[in-house]
C-alpha atoms as a PDB file:
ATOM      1  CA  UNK A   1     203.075 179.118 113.148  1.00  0.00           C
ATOM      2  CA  UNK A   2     204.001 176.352 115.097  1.00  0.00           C
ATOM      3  CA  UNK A   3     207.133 175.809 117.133  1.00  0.00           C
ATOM      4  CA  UNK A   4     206.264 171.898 117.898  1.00  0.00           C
ATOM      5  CA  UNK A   5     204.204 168.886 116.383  1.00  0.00           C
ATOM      6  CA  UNK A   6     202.733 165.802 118.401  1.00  0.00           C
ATOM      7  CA  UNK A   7     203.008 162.757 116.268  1.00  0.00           C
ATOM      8  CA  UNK A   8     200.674 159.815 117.195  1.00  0.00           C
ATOM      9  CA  UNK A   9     197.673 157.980 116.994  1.00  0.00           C
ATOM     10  CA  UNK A  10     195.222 160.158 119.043  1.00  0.00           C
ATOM     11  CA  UNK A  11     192.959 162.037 117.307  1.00  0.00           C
ATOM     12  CA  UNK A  12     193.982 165.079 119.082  1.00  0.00           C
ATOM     13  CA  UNK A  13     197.962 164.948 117.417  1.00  0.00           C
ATOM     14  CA  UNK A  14     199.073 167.543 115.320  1.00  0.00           C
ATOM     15  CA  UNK A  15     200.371 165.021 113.004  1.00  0.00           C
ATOM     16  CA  UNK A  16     197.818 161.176 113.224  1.00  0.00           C
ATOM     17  CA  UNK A  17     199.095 158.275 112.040  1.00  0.00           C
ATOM     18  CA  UNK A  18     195.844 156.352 112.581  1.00  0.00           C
ATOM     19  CA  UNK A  19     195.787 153.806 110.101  1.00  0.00           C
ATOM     20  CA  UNK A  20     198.944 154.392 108.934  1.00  0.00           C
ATOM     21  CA  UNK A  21     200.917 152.603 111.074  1.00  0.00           C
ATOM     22  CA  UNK A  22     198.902 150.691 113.984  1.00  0.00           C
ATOM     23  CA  UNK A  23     202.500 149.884 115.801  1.00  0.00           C
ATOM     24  CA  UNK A  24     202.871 153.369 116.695  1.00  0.00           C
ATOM     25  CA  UNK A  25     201.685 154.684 120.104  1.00  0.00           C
ATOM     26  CA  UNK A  26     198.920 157.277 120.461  1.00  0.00           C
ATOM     27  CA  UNK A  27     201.550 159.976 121.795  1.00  0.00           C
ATOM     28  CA  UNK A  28     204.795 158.800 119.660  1.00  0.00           C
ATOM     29  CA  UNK A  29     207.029 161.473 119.306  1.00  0.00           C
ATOM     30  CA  UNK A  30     207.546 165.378 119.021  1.00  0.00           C
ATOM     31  CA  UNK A  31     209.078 167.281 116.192  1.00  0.00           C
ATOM     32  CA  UNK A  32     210.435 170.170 117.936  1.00  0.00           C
ATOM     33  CA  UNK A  33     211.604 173.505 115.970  1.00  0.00           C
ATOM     34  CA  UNK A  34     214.589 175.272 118.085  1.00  0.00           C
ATOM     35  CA  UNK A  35     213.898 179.085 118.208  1.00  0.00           C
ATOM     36  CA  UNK A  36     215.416 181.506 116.456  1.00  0.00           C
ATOM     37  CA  UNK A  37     217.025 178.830 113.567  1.00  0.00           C
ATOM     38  CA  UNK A  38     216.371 176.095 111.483  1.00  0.00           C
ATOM     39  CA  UNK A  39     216.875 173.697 113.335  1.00  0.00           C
ATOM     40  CA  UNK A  40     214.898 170.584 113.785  1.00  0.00           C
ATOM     41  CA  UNK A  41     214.973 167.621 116.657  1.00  0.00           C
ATOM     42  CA  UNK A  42     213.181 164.804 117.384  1.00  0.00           C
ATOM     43  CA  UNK A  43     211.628 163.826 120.971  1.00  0.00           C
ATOM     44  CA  UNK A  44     210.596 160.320 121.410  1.00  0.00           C
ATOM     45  CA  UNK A  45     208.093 160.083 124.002  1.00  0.00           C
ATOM     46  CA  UNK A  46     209.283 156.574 125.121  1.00  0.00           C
ATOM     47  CA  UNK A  47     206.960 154.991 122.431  1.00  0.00           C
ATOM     48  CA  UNK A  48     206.036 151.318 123.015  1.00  0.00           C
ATOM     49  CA  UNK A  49     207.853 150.302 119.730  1.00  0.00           C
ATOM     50  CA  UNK A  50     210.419 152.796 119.337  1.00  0.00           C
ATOM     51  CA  UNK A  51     211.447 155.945 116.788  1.00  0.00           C
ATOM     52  CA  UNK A  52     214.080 155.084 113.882  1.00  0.00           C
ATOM     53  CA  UNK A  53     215.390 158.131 112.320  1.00  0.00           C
ATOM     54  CA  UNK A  54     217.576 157.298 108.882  1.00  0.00           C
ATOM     55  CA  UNK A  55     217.338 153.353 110.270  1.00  0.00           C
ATOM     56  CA  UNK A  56     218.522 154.187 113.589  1.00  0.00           C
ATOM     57  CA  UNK A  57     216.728 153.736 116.990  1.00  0.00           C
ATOM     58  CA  UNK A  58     216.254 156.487 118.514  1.00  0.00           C
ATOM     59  CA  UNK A  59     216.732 157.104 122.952  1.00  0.00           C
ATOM     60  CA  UNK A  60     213.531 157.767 124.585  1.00  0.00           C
ATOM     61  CA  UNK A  61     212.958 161.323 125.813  1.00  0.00           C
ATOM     62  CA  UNK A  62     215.607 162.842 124.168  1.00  0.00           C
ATOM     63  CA  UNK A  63     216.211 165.538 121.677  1.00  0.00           C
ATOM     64  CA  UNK A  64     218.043 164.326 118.591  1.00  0.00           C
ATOM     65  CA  UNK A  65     218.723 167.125 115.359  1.00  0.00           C
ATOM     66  CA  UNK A  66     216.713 165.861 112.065  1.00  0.00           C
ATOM     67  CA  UNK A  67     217.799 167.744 108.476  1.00  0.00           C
ATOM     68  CA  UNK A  68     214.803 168.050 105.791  1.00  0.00           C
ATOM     69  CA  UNK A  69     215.365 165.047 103.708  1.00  0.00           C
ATOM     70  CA  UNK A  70     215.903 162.349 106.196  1.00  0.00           C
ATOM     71  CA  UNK A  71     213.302 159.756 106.933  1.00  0.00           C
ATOM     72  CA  UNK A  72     211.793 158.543 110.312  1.00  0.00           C
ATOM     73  CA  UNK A  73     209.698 155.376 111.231  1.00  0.00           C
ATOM     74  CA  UNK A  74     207.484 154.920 114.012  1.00  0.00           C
ATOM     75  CA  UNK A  75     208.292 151.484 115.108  1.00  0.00           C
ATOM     76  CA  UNK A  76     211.386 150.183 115.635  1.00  0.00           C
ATOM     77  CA  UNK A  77     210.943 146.774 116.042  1.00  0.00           C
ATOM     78  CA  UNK A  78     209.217 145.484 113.021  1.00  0.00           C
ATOM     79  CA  UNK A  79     208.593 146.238 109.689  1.00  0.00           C
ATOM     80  CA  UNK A  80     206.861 149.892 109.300  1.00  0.00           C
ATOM     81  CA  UNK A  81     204.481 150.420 107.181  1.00  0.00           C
ATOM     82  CA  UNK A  82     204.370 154.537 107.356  1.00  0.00           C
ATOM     83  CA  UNK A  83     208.052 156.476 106.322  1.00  0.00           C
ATOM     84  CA  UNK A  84     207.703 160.062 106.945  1.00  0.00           C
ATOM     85  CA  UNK A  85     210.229 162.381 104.948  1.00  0.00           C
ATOM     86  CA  UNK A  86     210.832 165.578 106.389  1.00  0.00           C
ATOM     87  CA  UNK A  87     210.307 168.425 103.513  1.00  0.00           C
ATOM     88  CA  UNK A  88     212.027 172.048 103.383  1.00  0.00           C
ATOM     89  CA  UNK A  89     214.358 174.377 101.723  1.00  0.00           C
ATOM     90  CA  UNK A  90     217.380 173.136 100.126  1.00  0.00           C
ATOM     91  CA  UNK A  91     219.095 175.074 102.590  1.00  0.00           C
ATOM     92  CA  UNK A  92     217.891 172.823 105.707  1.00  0.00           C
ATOM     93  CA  UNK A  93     219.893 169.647 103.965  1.00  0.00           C
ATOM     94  CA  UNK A  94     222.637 168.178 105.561  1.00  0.00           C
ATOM     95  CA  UNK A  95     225.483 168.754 103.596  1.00  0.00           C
ATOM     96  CA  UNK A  96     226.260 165.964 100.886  1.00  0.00           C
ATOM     97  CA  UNK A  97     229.864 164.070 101.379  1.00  0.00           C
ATOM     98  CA  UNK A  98     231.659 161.865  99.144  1.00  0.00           C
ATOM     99  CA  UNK A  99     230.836 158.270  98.946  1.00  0.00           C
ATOM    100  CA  UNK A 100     233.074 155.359  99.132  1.00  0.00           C
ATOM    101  CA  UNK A 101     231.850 153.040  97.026  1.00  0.00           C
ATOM    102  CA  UNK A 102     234.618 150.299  98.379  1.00  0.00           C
ATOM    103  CA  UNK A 103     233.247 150.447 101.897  1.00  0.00           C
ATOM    104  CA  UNK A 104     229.156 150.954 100.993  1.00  0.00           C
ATOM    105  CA  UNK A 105     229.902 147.942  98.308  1.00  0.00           C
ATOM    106  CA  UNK A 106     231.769 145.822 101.382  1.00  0.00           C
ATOM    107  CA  UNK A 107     229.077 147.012 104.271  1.00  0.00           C
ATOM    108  CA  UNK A 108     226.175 145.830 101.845  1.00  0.00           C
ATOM    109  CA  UNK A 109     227.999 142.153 100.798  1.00  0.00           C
ATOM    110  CA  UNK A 110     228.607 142.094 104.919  1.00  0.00           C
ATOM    111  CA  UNK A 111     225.019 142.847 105.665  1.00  0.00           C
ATOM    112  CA  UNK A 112     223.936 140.045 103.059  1.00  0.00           C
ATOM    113  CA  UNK A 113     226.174 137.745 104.257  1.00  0.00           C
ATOM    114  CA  UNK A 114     225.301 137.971 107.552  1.00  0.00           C
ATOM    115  CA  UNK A 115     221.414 137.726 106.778  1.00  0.00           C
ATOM    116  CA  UNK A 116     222.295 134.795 104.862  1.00  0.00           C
ATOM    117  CA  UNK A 117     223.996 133.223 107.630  1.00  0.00           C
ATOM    118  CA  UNK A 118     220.724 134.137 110.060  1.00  0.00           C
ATOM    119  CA  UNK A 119     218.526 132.683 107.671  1.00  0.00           C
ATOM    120  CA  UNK A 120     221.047 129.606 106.976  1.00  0.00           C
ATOM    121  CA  UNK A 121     220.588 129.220 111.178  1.00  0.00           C
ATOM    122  CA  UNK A 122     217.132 129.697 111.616  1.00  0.00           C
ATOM    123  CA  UNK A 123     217.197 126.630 108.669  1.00  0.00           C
ATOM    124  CA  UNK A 124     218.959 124.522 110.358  1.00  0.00           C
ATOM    125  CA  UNK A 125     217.164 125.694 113.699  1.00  0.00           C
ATOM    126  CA  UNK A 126     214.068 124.649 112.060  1.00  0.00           C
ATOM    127  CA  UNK A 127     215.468 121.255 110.786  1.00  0.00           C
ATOM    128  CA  UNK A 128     216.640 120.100 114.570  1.00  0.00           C
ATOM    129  CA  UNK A 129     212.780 121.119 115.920  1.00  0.00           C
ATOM    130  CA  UNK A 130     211.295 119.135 113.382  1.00  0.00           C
ATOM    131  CA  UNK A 131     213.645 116.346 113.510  1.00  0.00           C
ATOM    132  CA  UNK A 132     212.730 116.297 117.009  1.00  0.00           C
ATOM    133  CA  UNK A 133     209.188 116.376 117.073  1.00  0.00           C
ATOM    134  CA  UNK A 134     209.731 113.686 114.808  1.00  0.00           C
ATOM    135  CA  UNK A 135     211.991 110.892 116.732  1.00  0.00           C
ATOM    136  CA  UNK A 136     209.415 112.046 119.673  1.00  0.00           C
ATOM    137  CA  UNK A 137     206.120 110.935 117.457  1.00  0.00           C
ATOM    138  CA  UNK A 138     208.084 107.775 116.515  1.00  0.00           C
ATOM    139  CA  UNK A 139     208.931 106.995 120.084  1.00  0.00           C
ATOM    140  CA  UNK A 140     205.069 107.665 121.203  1.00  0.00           C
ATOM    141  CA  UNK A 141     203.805 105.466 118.705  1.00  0.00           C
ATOM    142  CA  UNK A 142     206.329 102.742 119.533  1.00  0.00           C
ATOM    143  CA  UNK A 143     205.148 102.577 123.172  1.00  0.00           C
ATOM    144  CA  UNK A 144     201.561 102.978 122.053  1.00  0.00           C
ATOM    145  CA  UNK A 145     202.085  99.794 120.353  1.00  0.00           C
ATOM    146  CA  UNK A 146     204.414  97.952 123.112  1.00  0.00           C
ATOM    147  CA  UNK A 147     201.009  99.252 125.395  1.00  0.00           C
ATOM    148  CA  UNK A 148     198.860  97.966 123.107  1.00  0.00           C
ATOM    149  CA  UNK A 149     200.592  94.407 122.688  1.00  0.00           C
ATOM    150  CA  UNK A 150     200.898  93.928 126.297  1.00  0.00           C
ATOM    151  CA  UNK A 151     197.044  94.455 126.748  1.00  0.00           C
ATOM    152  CA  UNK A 152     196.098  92.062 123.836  1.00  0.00           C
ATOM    153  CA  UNK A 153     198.367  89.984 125.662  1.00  0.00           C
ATOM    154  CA  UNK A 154     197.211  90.345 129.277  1.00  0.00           C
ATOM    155  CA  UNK A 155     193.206  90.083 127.649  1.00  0.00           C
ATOM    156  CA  UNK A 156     194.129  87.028 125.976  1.00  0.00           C
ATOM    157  CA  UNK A 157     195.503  85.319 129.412  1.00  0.00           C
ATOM    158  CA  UNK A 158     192.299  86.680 130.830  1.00  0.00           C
ATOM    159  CA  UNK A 159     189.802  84.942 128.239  1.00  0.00           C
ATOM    160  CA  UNK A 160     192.029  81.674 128.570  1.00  0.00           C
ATOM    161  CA  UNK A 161     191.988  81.577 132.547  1.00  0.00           C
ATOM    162  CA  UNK A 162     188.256  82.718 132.367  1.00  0.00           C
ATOM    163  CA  UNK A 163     187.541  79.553 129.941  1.00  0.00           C
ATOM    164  CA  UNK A 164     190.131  76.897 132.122  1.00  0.00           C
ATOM    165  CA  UNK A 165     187.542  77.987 134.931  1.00  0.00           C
ATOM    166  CA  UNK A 166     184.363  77.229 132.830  1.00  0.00           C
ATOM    167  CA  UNK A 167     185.756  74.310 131.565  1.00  0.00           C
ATOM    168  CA  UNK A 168     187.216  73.140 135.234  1.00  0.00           C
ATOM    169  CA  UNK A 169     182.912  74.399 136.665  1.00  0.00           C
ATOM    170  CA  UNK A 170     181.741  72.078 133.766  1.00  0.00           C
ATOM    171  CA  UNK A 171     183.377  69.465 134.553  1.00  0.00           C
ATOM    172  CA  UNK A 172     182.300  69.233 137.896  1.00  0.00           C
ATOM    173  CA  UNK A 173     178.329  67.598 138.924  1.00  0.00           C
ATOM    174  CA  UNK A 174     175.780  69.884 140.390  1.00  0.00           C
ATOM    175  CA  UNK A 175     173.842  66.885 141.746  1.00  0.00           C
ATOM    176  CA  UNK A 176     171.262  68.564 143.977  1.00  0.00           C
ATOM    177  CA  UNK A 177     169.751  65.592 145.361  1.00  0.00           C
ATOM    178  CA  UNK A 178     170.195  62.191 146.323  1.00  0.00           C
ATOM    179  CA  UNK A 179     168.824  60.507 143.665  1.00  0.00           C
ATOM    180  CA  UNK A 180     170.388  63.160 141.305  1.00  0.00           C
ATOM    181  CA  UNK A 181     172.713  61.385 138.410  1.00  0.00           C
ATOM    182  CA  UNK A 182     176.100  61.602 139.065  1.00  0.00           C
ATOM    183  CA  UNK A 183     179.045  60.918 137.102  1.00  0.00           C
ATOM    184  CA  UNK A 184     181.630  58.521 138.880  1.00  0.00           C
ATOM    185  CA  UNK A 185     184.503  60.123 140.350  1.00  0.00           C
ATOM    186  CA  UNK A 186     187.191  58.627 138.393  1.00  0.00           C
ATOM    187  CA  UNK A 187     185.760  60.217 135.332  1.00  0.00           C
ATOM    188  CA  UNK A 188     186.497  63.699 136.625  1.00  0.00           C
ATOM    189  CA  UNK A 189     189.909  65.653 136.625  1.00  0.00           C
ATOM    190  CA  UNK A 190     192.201  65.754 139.710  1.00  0.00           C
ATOM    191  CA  UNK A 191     191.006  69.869 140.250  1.00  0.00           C
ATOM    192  CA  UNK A 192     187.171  69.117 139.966  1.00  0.00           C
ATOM    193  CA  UNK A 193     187.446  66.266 142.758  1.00  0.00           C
ATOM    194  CA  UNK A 194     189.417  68.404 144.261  1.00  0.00           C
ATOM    195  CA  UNK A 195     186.055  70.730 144.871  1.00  0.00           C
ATOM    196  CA  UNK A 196     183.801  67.449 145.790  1.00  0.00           C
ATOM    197  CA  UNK A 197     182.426  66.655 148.981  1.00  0.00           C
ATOM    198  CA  UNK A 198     182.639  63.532 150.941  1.00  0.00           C
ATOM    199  CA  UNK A 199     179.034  62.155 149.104  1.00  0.00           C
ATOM    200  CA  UNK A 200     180.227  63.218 146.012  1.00  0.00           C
ATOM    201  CA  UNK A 201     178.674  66.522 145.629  1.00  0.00           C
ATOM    202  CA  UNK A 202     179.406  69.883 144.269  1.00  0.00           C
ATOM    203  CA  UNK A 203     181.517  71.591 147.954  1.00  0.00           C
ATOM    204  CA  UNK A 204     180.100  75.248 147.186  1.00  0.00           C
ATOM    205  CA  UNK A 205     182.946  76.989 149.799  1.00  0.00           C
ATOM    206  CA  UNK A 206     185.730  74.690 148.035  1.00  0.00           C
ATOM    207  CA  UNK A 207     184.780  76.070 144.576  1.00  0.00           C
ATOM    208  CA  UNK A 208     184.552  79.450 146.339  1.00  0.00           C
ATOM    209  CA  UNK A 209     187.932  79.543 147.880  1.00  0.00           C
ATOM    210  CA  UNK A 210     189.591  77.200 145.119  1.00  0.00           C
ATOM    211  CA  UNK A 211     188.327  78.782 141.857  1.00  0.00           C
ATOM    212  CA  UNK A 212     188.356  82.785 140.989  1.00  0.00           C
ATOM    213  CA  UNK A 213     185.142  82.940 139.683  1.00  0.00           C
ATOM    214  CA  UNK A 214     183.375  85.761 136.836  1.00  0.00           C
ATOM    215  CA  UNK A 215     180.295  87.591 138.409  1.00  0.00           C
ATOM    216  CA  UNK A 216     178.250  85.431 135.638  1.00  0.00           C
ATOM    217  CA  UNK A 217     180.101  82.091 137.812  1.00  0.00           C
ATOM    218  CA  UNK A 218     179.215  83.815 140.877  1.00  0.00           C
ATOM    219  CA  UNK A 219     175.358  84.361 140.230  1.00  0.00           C
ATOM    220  CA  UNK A 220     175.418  80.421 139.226  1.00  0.00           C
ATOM    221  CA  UNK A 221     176.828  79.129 142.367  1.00  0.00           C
ATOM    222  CA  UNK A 222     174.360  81.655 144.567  1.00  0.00           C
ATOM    223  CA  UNK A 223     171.476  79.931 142.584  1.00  0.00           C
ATOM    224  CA  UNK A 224     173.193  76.382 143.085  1.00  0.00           C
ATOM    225  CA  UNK A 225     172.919  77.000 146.607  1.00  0.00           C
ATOM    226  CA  UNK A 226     169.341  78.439 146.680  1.00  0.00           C
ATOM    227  CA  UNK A 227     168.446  75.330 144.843  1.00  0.00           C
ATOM    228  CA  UNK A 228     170.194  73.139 147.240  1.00  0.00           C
ATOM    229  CA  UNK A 229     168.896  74.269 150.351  1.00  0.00           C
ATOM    230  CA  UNK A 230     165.471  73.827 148.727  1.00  0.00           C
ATOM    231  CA  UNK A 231     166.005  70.330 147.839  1.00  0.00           C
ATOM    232  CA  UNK A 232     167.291  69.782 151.500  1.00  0.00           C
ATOM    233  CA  UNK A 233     164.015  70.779 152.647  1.00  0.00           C
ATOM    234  CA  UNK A 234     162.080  68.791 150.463  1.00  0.00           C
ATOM    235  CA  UNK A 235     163.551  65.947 151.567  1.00  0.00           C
ATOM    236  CA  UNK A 236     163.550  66.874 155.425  1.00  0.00           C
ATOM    237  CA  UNK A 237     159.603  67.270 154.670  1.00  0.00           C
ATOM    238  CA  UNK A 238     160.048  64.452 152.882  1.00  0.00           C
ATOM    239  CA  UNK A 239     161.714  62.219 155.733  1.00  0.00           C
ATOM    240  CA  UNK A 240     159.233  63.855 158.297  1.00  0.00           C
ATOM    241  CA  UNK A 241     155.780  62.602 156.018  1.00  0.00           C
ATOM    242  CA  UNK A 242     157.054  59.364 155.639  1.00  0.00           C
ATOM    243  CA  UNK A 243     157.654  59.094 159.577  1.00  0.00           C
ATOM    244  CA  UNK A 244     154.488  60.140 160.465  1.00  0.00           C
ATOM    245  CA  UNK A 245     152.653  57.555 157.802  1.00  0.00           C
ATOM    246  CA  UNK A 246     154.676  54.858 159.359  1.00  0.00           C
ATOM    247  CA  UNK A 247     153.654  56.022 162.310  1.00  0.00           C
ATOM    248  CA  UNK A 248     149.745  56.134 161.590  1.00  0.00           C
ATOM    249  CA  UNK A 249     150.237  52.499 159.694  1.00  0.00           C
ATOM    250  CA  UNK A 250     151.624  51.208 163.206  1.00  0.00           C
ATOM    251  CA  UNK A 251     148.985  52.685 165.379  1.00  0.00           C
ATOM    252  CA  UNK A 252     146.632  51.139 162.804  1.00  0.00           C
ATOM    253  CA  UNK A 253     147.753  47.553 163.111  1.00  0.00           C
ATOM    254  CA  UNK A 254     148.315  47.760 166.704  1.00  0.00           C
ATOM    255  CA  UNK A 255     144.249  48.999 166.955  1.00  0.00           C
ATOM    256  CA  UNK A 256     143.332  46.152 164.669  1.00  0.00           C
ATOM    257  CA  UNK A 257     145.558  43.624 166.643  1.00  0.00           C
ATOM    258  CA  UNK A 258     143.065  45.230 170.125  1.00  0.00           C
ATOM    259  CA  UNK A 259     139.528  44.504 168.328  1.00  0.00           C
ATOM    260  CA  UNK A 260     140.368  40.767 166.750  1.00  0.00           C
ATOM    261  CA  UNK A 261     141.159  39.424 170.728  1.00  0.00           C
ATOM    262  CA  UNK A 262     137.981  39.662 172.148  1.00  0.00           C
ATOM    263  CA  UNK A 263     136.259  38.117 168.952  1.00  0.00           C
ATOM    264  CA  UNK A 264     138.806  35.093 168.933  1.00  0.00           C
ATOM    265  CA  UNK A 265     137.364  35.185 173.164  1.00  0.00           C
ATOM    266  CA  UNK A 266     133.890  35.038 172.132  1.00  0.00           C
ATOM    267  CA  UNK A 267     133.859  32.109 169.611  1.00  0.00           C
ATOM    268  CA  UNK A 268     136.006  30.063 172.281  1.00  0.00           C
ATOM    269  CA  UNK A 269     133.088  30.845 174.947  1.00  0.00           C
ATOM    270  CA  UNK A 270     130.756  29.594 172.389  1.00  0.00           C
ATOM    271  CA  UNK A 271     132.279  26.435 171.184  1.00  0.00           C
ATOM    272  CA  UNK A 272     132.653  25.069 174.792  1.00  0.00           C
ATOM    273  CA  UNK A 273     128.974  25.651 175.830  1.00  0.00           C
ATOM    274  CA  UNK A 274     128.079  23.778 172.937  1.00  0.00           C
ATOM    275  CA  UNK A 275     129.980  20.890 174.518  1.00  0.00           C
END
């Protein structure tokens, strides 16, 4: 016979509750018989969820009497699924007392009052977290939209500068040369003559220092110069070709001017021996 069972979920318990309540711990509790009597108690072995004996909690690790006919629990602190119901002779039942039906009738409307008022709680509990995760959604989407406003607004300033700065390069001639066509000055705006030169070309640095240019505006002056410095060699070549066939044409005439003196000599010479 035994004197003692081990409750738990290890397979080596007198008494496994595997599967019949996974809350309870794998050593729960001992149901310890006191020698010589009757009697029963209940050890909990300081269980992870706790020992309720008749819907009471139970102390860890210490001996508390249990009558045949009372219930236990192995977890404390939720719902149980597994109610154990310790069996015996009628003899081993706690003695039945009179009921007051006043105070059991008053303890249960207390009992459902009070869970109505928990309930009523976590309700309104419920309400104020939603009602707050509400006004916080409305308030994010109202500054997503201020944000969103503000950068239509600051891309639409953008495009409009960007365009006043095409128009303002447009305006302006890109004569590369000196016979380039030009348009007169009074024709342009006060900003593009403004970026002219004193012989009434496109000032590169001026347009550079005067006008915030797009990389696209960039790459078109860089070309404008590559061009122009291109041109100005030309026309130094140009100059320096023209220079030398002046030159050539003068030594020309000057060697001509050398070989018609002695001729004009000769026939003199002639005409006077004749004489």
């Amino acid at each position: 016979a035994y004197d003692s069972f081990l409750v738990g979920r290890a397979k080596n318990c007198d008494v496994v509750v595997e599967g019949l309540e996974p809350q309870a711990s794998r050593f729960h509790c001992i149901l310890q018989c006191k020698q010589g009597s009757s009697e029963i108690y209940v050890y909990d072995l300081q269980s992870s969820h706790g020992t309720l004996l008749n819907g009471k909690r139970l102390r860890p690790r210490t001996f508390e009497p249990m009558r045949v006919g009372e219930q236990l629990r192995f977890c404390a602190d939720k719902p149980a699924s597994c109610i154990a119901v310790l069996c015996g002779p009628d003899a081993a039942m706690a003695e039945e007392g009179e009921i007051d039906l006043e105070a059991f009738r008053a303890k249960a409307a207390k009992d459902r009052a009070d869970r109505e008022k928990a309930e009523q709680q976590d309700l309104q509990r419920r309400k104020n977290l939603k009602r707050l995760r509400l006004a916080k959604e409305a308030q994010r989407q109202m500054a997503a939209t201020a944000f969103a406003a503000q950068a239509q607004e600051q891309l639409q300033a953008r495009r409009e500068e960007e365009e006043r700065d095409r128009q303002k390069l447009h305006e302006v001639t890109w004569g590369m040369a000196d016979d380039a066509m030009e348009l007169p000055q009074e024709d342009l705006s006060e900003d593009a003559q403004k970026l002219m030169d004193g012989g009434g070309r496109l000032d590169l640095e001026k347009v550079r220092q005067q006008v915030k240019l797009t990389e696209k505006q960039e790459q078109m002056v860089t070309k404008a110069e590559q061009k122009r410095r291109r041109v100005d060699n030309l026309l130094r070549e140009k100059r320096r070709l023209e220079e030398r066939v002046s030159a050539n044409a003068a030594r020309v005439a000057d060697a001509d001017l050398d070989l018609d003196e002695p001729v004009l000599a000769r026939s003199a010479g002639s005409a006077a021996m004749d004489k």
